[in-house]
C-alpha atoms as a PDB file:
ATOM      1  CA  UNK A   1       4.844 141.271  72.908  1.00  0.00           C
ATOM      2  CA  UNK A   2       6.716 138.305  71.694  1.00  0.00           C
ATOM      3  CA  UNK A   3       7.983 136.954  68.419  1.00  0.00           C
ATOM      4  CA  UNK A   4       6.005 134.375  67.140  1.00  0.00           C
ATOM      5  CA  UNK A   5       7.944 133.886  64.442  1.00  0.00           C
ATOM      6  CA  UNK A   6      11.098 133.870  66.178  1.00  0.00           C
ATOM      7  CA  UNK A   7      12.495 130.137  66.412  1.00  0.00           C
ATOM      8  CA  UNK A   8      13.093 128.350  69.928  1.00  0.00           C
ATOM      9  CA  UNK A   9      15.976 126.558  70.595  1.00  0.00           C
ATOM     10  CA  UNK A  10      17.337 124.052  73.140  1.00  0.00           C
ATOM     11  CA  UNK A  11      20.835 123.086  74.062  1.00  0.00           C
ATOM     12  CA  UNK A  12      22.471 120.453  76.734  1.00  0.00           C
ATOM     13  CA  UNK A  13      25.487 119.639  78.335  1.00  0.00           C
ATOM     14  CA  UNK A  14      26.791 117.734  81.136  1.00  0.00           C
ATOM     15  CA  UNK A  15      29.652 119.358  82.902  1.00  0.00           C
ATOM     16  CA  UNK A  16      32.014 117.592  85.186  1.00  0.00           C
ATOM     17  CA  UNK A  17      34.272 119.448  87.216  1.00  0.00           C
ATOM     18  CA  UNK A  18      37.609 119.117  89.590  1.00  0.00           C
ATOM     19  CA  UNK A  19      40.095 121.240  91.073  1.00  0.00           C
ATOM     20  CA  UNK A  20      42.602 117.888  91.012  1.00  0.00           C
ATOM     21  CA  UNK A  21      41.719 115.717  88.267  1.00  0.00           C
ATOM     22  CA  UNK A  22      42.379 117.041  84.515  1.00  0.00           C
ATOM     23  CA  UNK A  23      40.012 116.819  81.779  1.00  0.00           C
ATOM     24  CA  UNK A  24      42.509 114.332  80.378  1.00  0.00           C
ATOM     25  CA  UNK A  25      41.979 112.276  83.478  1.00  0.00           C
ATOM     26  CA  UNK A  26      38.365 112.557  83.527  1.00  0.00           C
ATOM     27  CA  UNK A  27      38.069 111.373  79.971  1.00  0.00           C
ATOM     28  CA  UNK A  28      39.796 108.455  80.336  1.00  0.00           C
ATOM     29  CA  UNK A  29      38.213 107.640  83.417  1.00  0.00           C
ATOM     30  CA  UNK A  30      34.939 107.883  81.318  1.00  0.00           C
ATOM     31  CA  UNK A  31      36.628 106.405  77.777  1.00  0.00           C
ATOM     32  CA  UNK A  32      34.912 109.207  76.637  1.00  0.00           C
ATOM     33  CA  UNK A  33      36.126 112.691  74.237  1.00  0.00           C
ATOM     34  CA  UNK A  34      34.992 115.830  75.696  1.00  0.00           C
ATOM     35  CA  UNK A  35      33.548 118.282  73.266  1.00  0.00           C
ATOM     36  CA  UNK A  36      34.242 121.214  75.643  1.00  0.00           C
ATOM     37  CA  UNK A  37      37.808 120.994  77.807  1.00  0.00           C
ATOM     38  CA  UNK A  38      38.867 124.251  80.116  1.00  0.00           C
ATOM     39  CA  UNK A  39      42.547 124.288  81.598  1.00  0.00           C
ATOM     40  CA  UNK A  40      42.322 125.093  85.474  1.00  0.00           C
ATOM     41  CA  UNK A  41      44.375 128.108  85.736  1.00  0.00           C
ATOM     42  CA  UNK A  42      43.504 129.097  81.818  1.00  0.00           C
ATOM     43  CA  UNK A  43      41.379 132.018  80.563  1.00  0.00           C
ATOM     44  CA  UNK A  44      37.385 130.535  80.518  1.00  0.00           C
ATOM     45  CA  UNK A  45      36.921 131.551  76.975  1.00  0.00           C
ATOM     46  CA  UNK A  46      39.442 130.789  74.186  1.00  0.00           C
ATOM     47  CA  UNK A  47      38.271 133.732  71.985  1.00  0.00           C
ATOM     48  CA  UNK A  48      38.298 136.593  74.870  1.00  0.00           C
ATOM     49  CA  UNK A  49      42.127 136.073  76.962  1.00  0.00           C
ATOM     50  CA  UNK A  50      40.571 138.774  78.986  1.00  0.00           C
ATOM     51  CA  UNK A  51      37.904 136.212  80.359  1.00  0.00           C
ATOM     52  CA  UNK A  52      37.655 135.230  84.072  1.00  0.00           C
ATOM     53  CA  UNK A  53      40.344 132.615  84.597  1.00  0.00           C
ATOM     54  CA  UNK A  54      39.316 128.409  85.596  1.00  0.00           C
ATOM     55  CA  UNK A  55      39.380 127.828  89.276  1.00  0.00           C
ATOM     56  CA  UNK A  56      38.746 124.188  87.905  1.00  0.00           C
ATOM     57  CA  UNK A  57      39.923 121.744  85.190  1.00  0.00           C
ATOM     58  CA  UNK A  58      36.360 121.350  82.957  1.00  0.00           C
ATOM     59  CA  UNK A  59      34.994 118.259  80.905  1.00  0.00           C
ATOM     60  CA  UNK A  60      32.097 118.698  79.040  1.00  0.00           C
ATOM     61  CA  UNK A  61      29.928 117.030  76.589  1.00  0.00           C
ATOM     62  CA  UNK A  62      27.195 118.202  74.191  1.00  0.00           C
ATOM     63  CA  UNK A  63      24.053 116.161  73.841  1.00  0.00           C
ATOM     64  CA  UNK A  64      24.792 116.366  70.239  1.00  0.00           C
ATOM     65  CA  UNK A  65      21.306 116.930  69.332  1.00  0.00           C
ATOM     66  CA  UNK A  66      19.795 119.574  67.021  1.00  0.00           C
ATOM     67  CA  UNK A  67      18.908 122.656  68.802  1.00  0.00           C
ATOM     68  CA  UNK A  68      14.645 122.051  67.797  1.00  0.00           C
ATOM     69  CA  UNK A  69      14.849 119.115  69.910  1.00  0.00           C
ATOM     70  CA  UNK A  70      13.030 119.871  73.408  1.00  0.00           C
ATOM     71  CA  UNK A  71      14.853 120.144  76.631  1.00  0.00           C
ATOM     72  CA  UNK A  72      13.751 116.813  77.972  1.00  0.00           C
ATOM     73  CA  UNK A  73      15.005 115.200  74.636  1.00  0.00           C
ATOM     74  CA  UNK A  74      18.602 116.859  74.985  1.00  0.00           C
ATOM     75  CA  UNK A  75      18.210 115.807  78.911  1.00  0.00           C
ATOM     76  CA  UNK A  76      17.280 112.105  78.510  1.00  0.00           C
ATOM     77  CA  UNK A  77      20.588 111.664  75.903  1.00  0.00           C
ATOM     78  CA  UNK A  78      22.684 113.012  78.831  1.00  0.00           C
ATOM     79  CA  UNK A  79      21.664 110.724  81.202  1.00  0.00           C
ATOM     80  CA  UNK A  80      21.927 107.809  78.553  1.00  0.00           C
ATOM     81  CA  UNK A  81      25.247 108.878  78.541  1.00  0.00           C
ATOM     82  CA  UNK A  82      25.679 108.682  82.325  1.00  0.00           C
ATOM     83  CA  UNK A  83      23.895 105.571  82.392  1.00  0.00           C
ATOM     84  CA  UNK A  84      26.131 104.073  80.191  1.00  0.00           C
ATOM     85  CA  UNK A  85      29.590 105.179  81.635  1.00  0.00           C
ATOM     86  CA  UNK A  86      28.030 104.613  85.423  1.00  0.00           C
ATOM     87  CA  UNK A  87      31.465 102.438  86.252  1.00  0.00           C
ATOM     88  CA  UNK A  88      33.518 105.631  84.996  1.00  0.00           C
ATOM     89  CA  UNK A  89      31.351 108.258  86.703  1.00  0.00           C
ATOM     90  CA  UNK A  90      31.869 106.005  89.904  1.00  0.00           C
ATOM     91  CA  UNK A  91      35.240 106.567  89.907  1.00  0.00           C
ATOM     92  CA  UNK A  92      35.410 109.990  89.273  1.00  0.00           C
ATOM     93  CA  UNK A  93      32.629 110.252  92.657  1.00  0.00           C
ATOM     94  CA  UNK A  94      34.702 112.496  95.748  1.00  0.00           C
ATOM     95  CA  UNK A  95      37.211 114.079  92.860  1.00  0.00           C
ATOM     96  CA  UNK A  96      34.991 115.969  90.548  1.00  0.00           C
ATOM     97  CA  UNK A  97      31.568 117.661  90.479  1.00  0.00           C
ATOM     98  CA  UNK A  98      29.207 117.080  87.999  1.00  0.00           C
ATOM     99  CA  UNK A  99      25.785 119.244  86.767  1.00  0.00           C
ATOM    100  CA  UNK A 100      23.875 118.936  83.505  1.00  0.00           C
ATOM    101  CA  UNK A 101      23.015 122.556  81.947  1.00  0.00           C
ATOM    102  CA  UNK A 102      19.935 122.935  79.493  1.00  0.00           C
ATOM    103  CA  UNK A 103      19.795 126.407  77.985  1.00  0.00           C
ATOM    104  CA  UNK A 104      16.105 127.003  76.663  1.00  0.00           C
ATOM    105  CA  UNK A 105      15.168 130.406  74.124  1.00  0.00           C
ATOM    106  CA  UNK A 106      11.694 130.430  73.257  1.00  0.00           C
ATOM    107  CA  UNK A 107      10.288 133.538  72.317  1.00  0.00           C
ATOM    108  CA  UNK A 108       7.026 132.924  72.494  1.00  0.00           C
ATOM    109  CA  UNK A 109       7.302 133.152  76.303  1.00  0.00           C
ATOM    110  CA  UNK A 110       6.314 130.095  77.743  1.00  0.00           C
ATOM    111  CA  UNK A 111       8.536 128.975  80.275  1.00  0.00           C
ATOM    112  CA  UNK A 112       6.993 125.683  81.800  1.00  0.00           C
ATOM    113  CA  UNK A 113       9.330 122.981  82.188  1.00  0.00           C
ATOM    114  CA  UNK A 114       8.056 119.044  83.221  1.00  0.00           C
ATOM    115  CA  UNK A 115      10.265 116.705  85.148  1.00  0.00           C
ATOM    116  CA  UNK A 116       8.867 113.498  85.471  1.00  0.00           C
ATOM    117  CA  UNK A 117       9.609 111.090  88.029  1.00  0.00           C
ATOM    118  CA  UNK A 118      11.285 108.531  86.241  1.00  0.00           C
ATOM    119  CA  UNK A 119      13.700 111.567  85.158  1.00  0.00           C
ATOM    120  CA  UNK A 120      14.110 113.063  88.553  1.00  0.00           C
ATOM    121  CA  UNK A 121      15.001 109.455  90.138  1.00  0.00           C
ATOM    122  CA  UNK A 122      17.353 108.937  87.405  1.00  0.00           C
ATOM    123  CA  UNK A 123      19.213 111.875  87.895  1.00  0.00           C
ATOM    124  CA  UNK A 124      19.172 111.614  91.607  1.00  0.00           C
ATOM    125  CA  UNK A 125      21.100 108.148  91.013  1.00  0.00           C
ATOM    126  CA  UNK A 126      24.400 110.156  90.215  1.00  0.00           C
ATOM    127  CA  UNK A 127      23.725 112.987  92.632  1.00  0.00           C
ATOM    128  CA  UNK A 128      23.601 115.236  89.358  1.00  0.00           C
ATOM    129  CA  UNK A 129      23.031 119.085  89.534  1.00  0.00           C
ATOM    130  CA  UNK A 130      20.174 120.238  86.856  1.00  0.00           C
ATOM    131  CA  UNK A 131      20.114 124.026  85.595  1.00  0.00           C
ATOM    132  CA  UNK A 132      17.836 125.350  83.236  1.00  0.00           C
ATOM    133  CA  UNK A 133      18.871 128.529  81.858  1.00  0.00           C
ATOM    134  CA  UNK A 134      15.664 130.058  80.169  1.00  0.00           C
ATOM    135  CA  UNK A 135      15.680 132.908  77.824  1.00  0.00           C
ATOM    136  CA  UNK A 136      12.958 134.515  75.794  1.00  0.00           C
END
């Protein structure tokens, strides 16, 4: 039986990718500060040097909002964010991939998730990768 007083949370980033271009690169290409950066060739997590080592230099971003916000929330500032560095995100197009990544916890169980079309048809603009990565 679940929780019900266990808290949900929500978190989203959008991840861009490239085995040629460094995160350096892709920042300035986007005039933009990652939160996240990964080293290709560098352990994946800076607190375990055991970790699986980057195949790819990594740029990421955090939507920055507070974890009770609801997936679509955290997803709609992403793409704001896309939307408003399209020119940069154009020149990064054949050199990097990119996905957006919404982990979801809600111990209560329910697992629905709504994508409306005005969402879907903005993502599919950039060719953008969605994952939802649900937990509960």
């Amino acid at each position: 039986m679940a929780d019900e007083t266990a808290e949900r949370w929500c978190r989203g980033y959008l991840r861009i990718s490239s085995e040629e271009m460094s995160a350096g690169e892709i920042g300035a290409a986007l005039a933009a500060e990652a939160d996240l950066v990964v080293v290709k060739g560098q352990p994946l997590s800076k607190r375990n040097p055991a970790s699986a080592i980057s195949a790819l230099h990594i740029w990421s971003l955090d939507s920055k909002l507070p974890d009770s916000a609801d997936a679509d929330v955290h997803l709609d500032f992403l793409v704001r964010f896309m939307e408003a560095h399209e020119v940069g995100l154009a020149a990064l197009a054949g050199k990097c991939e990119m996905d957006i990544v919404c982990s979801v916890d809600n111990p209560t169980g329910q697992r629905a998730l709504l994508l409306l079309p005005s969402m879907i048809a903005r993502l599919a603009r950039f060719g953008v990768q969605l994952s939802y990565d649900l937990y509960g």
